[in-house]
C-alpha atoms as a PDB file:
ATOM      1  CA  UNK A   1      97.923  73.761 180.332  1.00  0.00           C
ATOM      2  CA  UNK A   2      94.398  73.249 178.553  1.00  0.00           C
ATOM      3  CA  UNK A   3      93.679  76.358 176.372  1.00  0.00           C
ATOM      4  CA  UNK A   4      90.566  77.517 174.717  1.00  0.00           C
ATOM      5  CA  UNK A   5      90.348  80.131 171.977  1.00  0.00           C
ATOM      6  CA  UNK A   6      86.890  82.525 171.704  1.00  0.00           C
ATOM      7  CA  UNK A   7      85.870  85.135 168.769  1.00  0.00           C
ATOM      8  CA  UNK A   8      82.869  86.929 168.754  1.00  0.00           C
ATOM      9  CA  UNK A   9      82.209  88.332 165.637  1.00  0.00           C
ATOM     10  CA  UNK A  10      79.537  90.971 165.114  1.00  0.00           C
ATOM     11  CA  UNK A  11      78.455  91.341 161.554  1.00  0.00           C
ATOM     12  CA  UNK A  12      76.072  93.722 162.394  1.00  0.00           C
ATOM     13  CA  UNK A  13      74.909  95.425 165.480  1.00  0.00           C
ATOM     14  CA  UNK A  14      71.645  92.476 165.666  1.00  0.00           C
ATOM     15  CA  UNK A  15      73.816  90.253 164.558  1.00  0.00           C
ATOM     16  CA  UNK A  16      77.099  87.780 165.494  1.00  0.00           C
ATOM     17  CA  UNK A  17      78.863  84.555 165.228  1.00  0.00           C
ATOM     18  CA  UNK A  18      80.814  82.934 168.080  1.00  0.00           C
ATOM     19  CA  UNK A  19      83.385  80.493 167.616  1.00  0.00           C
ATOM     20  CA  UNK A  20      84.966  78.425 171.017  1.00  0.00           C
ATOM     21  CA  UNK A  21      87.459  76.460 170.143  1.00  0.00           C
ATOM     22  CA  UNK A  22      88.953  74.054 173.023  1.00  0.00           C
ATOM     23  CA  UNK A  23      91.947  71.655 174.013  1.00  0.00           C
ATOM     24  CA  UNK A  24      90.588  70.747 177.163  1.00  0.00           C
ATOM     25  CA  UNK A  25      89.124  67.024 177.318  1.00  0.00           C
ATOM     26  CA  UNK A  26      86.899  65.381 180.437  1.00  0.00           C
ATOM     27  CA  UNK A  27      85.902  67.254 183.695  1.00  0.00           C
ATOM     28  CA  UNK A  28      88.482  70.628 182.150  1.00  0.00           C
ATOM     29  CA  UNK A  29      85.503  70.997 179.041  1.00  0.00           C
ATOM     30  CA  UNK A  30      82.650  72.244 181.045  1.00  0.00           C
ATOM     31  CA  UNK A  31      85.339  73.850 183.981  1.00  0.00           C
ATOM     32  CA  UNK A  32      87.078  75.830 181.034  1.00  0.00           C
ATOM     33  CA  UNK A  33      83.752  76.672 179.734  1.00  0.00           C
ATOM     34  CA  UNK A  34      82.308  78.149 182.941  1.00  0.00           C
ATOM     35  CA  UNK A  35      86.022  80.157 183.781  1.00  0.00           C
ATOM     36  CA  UNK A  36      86.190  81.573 179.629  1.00  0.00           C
ATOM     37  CA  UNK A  37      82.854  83.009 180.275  1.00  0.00           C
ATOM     38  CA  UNK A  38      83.717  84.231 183.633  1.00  0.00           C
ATOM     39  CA  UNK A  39      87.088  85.865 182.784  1.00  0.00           C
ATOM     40  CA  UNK A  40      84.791  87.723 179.913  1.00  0.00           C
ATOM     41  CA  UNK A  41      82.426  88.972 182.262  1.00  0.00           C
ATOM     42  CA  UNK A  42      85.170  90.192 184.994  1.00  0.00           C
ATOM     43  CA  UNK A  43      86.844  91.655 182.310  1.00  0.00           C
ATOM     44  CA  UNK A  44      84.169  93.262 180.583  1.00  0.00           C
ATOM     45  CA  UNK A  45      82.329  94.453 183.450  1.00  0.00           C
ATOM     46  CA  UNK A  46      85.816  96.143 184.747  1.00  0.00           C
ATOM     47  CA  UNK A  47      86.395  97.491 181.614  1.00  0.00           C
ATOM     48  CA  UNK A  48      83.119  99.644 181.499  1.00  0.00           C
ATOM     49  CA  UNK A  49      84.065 100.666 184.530  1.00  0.00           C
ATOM     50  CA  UNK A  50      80.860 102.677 186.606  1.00  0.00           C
ATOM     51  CA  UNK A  51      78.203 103.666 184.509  1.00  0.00           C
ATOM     52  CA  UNK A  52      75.149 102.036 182.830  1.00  0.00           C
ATOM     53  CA  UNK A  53      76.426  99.919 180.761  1.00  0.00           C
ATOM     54  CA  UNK A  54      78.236  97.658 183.694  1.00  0.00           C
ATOM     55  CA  UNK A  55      75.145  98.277 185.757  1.00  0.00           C
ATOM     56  CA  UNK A  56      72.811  96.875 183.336  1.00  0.00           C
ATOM     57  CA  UNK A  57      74.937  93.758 182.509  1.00  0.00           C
ATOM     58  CA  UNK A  58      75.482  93.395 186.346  1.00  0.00           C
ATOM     59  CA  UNK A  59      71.889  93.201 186.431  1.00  0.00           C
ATOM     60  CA  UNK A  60      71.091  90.945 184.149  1.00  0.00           C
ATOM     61  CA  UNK A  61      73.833  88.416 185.526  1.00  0.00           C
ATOM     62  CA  UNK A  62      71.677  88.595 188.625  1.00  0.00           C
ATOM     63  CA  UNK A  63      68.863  87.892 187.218  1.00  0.00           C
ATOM     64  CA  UNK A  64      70.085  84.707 185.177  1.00  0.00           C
ATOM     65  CA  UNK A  65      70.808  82.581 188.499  1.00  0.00           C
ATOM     66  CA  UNK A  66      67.032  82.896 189.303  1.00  0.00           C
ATOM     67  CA  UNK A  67      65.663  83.113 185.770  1.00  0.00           C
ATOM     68  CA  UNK A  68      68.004  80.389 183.330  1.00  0.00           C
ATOM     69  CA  UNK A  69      65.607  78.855 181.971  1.00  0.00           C
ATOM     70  CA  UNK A  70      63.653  81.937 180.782  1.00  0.00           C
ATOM     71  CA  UNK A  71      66.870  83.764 179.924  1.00  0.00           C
ATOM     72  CA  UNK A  72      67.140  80.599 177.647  1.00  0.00           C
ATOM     73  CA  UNK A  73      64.272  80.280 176.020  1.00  0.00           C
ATOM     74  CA  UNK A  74      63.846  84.267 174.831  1.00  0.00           C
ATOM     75  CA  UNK A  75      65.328  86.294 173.078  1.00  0.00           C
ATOM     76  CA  UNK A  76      64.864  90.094 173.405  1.00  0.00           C
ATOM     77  CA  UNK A  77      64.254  91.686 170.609  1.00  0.00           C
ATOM     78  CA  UNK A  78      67.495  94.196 171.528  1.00  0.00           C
ATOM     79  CA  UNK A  79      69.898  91.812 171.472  1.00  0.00           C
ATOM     80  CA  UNK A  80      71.757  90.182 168.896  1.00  0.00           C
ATOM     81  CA  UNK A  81      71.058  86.718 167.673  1.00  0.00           C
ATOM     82  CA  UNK A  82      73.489  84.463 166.869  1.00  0.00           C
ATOM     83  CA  UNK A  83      74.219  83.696 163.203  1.00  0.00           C
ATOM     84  CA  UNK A  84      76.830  81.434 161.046  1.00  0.00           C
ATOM     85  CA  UNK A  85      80.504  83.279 160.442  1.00  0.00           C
ATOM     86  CA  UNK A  86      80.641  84.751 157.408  1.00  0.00           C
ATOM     87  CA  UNK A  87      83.974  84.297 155.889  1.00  0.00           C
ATOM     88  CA  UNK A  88      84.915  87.355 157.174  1.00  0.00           C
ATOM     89  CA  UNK A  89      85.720  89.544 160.535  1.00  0.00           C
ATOM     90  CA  UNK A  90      82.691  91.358 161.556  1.00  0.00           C
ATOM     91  CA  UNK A  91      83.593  95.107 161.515  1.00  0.00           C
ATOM     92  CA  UNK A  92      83.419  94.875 165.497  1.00  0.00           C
ATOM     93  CA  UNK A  93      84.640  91.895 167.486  1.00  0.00           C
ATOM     94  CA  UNK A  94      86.418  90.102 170.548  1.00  0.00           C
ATOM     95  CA  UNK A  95      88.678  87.310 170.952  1.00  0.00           C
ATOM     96  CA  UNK A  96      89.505  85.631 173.660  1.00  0.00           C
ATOM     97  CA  UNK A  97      92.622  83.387 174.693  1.00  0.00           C
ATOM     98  CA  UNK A  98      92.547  81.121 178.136  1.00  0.00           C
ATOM     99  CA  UNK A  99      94.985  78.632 179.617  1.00  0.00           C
ATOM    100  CA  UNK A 100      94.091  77.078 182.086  1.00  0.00           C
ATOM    101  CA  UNK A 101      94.488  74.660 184.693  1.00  0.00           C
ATOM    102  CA  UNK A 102      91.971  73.754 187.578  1.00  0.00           C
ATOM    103  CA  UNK A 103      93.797  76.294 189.878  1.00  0.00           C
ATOM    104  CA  UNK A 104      95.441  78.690 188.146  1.00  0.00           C
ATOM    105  CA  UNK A 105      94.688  80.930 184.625  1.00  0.00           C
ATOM    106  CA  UNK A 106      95.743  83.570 182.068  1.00  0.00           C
ATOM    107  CA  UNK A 107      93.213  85.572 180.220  1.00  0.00           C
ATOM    108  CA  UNK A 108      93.763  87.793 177.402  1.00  0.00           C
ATOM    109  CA  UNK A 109      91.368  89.699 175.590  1.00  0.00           C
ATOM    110  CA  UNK A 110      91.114  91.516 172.200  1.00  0.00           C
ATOM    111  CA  UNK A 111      88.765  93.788 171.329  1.00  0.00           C
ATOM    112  CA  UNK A 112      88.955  94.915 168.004  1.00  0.00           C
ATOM    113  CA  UNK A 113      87.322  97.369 165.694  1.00  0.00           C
ATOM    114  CA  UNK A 114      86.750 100.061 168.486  1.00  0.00           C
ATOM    115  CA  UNK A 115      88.969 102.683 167.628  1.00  0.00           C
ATOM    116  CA  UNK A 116      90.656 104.457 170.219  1.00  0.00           C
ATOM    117  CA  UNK A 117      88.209 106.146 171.885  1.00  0.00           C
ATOM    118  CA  UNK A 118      86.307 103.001 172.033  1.00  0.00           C
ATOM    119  CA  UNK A 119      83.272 104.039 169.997  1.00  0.00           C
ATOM    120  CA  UNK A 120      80.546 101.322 170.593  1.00  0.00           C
ATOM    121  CA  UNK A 121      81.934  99.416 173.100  1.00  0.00           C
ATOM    122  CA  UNK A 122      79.124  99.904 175.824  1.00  0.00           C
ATOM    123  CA  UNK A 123      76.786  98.170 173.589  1.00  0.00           C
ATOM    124  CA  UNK A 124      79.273  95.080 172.769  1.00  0.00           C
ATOM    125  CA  UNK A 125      81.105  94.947 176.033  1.00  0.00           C
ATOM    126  CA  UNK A 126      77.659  93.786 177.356  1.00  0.00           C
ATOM    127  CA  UNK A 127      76.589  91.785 174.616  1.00  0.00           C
ATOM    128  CA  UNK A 128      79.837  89.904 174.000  1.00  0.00           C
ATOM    129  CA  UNK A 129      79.057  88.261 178.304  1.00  0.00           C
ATOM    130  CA  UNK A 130      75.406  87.599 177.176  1.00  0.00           C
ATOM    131  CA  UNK A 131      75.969  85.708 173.684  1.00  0.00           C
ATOM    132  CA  UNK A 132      78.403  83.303 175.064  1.00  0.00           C
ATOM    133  CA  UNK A 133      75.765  82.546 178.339  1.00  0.00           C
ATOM    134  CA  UNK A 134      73.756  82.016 175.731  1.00  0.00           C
ATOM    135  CA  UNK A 135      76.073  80.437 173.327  1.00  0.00           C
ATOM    136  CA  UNK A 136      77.609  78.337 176.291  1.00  0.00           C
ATOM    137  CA  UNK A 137      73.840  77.771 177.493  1.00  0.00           C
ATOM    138  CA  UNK A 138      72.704  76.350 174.334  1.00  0.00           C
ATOM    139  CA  UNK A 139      75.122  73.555 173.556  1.00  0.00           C
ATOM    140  CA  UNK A 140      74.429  72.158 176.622  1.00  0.00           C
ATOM    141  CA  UNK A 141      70.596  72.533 177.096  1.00  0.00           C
ATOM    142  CA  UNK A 142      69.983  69.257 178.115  1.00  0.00           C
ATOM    143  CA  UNK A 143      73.348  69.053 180.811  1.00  0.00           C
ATOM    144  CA  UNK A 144      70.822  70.700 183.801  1.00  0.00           C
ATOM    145  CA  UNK A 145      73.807  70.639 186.276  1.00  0.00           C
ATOM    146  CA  UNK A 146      75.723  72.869 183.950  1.00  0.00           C
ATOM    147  CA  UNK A 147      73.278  75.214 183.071  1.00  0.00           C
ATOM    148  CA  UNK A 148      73.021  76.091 187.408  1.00  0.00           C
ATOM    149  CA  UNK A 149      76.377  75.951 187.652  1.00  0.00           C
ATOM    150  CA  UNK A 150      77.002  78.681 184.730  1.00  0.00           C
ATOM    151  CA  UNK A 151      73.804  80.653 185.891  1.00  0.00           C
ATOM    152  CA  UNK A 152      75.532  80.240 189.200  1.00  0.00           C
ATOM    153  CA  UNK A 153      78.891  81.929 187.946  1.00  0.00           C
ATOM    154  CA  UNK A 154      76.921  84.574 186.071  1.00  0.00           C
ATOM    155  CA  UNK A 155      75.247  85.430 190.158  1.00  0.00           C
ATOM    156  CA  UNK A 156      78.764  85.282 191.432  1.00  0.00           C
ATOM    157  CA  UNK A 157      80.571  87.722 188.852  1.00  0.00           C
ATOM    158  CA  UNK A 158      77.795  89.953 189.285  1.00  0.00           C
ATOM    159  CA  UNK A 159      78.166  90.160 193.282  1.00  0.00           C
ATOM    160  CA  UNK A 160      82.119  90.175 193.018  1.00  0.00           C
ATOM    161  CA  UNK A 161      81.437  93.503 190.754  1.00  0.00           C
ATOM    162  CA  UNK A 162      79.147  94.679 192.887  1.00  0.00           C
ATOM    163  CA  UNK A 163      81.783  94.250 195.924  1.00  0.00           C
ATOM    164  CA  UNK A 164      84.362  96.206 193.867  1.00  0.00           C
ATOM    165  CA  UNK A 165      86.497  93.507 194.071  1.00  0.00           C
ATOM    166  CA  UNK A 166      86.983  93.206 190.796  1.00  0.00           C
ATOM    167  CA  UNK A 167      90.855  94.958 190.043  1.00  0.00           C
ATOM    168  CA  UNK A 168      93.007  94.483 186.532  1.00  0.00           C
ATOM    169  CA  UNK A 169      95.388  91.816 189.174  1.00  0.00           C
ATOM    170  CA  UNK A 170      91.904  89.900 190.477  1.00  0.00           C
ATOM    171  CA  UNK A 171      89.988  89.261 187.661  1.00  0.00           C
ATOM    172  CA  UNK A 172      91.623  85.877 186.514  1.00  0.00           C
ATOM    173  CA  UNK A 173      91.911  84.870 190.081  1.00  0.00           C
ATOM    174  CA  UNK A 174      88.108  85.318 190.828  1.00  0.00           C
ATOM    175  CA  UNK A 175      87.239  84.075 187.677  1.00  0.00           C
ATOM    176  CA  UNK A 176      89.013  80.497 188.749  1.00  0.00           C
ATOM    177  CA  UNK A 177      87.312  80.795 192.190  1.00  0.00           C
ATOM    178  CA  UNK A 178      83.737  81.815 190.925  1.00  0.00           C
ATOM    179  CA  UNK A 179      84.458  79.028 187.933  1.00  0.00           C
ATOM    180  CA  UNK A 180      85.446  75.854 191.065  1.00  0.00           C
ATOM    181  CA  UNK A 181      82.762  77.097 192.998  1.00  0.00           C
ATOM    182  CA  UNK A 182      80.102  77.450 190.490  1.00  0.00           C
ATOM    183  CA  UNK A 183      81.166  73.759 189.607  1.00  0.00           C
ATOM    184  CA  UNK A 184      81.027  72.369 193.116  1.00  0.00           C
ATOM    185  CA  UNK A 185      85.403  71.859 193.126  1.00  0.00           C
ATOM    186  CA  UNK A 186      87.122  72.889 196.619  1.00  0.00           C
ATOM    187  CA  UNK A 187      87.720  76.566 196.498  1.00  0.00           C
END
């Protein structure tokens, strides 16, 4: 099993840190990449459940197949930019654990520094999906196929949400399908 380890930081509300580390060597680099930020986006966009927050991120997800290389290149002025860590935990934050394997996963997520009522967490949920696009987007600016294929799997999560497909047992499974397709690999 390859396994990849994400924390998202946020320092303060504008800004975070993001830190992907990754076992995964060859063709199971940018096919781990592509299924960590899928699994967050399932996840997180379950996790809202109905409401704004979801429908907004939804949205935007949409919006990146058509749009990468804009989504790229700004950054609106409501969202948080990424920054170095700090030395310390930011005060709200995710992490991430994924093993994988080309056909099969297992996803866990953290969040942390929520409470229990969750205060905050419509404004992170959907920030956490869109600073690891960009995150994932930026390290490989110059890989073109990659940047379709994850603006491909951001289109695909969307719709799958859309569908109400998206269930606590079908999350990791789409997020291996949408990750194989998005990457051209027999579904």
């Amino acid at each position: 099993m390859n396994t990849m380890k994400l924390q998202i930081d946020f320092h303060q509300q504008d800004e975070a840190s993001l830190f992907l580390e990754s076992d995964a060597v060859g063709d199971f680099q940018p096919f781990g990449e592509v299924l960590m930020f899928s699994a967050l986006a399932l996840r997180q966009l379950h996790n809202l459940g109905p409401g704004t927050a979801s429908s907004v991120l939804s949205s935007t997800l949409s919006f990146i197949k058509y749009n990468v290389d804009e989504f790229i290149a700004t950054q609106p002025p409501d969202t948080p930019r990424i920054v170095d860590y700090r030395g310390t935990p930011g005060s709200k934050r995710f992490l991430a654990n994924l093993e994988f394997q080309m056909d099969r996963a297992r996803f866990f997520l953290y969040p942390k520094g929520f409470g229990f009522l969750g205060q905050g967490v419509n404004y992170y949920a959907p920030q956490s999906v869109l600073l690891l696009l960009r995150f994932l987007a930026s390290r490989r600016e110059a890989a073109v196929q990659f940047l379709t294929s994850l603006a491909e799997a951001a289109s695909v999560c969307s719709m799958v949400y859309q569908q109400g497909k998206v269930t606590p047992t079908t999350q990791t499974g789409l997020a291996v399908g949408i990750a194989r397709h998005a990457l051209g690999y027999p579904v």
